[in-house]
C-alpha atoms as a PDB file:
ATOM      1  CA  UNK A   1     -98.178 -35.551-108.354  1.00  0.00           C
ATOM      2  CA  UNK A   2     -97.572 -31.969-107.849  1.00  0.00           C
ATOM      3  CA  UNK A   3     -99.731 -29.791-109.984  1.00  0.00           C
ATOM      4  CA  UNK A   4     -99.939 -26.050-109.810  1.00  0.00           C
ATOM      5  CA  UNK A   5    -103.122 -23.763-107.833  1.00  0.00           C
ATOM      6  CA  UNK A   6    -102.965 -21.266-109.972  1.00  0.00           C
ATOM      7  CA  UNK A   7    -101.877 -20.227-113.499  1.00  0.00           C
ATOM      8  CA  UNK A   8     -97.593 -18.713-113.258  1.00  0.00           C
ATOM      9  CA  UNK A   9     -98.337 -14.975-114.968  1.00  0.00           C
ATOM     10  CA  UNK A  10     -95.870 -14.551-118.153  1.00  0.00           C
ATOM     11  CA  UNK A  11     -94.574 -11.720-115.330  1.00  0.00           C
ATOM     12  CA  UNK A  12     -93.771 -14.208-112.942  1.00  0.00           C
ATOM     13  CA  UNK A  13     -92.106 -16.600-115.398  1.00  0.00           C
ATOM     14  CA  UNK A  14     -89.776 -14.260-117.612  1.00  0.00           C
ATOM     15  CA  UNK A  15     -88.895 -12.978-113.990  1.00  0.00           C
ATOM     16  CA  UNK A  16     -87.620 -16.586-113.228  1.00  0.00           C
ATOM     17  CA  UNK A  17     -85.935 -17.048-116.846  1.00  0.00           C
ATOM     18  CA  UNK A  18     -83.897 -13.861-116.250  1.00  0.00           C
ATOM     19  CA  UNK A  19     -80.640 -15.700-115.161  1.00  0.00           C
ATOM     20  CA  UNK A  20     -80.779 -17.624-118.385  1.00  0.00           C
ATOM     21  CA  UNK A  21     -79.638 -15.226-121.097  1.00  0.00           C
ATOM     22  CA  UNK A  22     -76.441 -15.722-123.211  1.00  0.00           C
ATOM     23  CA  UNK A  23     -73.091 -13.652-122.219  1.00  0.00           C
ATOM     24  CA  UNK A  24     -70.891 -12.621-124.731  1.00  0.00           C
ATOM     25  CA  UNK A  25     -67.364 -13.701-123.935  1.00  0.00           C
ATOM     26  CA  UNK A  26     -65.249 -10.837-123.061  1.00  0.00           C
ATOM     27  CA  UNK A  27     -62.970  -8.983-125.636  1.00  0.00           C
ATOM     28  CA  UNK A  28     -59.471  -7.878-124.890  1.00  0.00           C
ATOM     29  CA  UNK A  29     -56.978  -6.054-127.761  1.00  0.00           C
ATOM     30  CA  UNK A  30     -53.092  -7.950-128.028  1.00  0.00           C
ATOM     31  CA  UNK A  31     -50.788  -4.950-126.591  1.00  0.00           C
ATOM     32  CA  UNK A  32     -48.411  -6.643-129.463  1.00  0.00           C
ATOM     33  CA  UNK A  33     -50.367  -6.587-132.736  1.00  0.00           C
ATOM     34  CA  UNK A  34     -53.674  -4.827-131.590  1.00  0.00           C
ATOM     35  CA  UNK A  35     -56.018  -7.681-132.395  1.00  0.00           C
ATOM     36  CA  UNK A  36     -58.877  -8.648-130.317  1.00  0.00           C
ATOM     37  CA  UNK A  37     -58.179 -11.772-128.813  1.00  0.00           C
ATOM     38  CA  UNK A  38     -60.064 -13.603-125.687  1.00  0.00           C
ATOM     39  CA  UNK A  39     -58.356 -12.578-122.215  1.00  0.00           C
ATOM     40  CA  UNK A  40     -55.506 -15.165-120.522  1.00  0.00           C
ATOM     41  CA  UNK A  41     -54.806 -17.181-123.885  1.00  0.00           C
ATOM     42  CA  UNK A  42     -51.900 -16.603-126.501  1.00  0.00           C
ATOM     43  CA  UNK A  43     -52.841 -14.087-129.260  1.00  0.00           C
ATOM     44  CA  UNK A  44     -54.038 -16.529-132.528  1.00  0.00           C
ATOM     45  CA  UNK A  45     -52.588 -13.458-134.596  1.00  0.00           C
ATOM     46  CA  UNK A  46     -49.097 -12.783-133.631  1.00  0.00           C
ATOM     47  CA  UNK A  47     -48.819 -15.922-130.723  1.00  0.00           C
ATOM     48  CA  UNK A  48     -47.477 -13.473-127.965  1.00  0.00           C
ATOM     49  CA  UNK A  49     -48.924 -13.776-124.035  1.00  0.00           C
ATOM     50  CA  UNK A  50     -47.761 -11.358-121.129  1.00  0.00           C
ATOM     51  CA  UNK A  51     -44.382 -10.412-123.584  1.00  0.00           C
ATOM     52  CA  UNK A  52     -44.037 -12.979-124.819  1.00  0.00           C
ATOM     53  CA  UNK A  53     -43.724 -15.330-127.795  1.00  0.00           C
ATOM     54  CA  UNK A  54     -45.335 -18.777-127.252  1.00  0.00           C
ATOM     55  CA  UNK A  55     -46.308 -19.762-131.073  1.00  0.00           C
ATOM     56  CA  UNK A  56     -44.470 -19.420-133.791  1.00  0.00           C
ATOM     57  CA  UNK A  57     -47.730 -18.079-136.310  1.00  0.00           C
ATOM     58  CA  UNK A  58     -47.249 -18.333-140.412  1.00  0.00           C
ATOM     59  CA  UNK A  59     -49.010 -14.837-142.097  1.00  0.00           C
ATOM     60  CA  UNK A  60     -50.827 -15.200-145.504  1.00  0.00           C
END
């Protein structure tokens, strides 16, 4: 069984764990309604993509 020489520093560790962080997913505004909405997918708010209108969306 493998077993480590020497103690890993917390230097050497949080070094190795840097890759592992969360990413926020990125934010775009609708160029219809001006609503952020996620890039590539039709708008939740107004149901427009690239010009044009792919859901037909009821407002309260």
């Amino acid at each position: 069984m493998a077993v480590p020489k020497r103690k890993t520093s917390r230097s050497r560790r949080d070094m190795r764990r840097a890759h592992d962080k969360l990413t926020s997913p990125g934010v775009i505004l609708c160029p219809n309604c001006k609503e952020p909405a996620l890039p590539h997918q039709v708008c939740p708010k107004c149901g427009m993509y690239k010009g044009k209108k792919y859901l037909d969306v009821e407002e309260l």
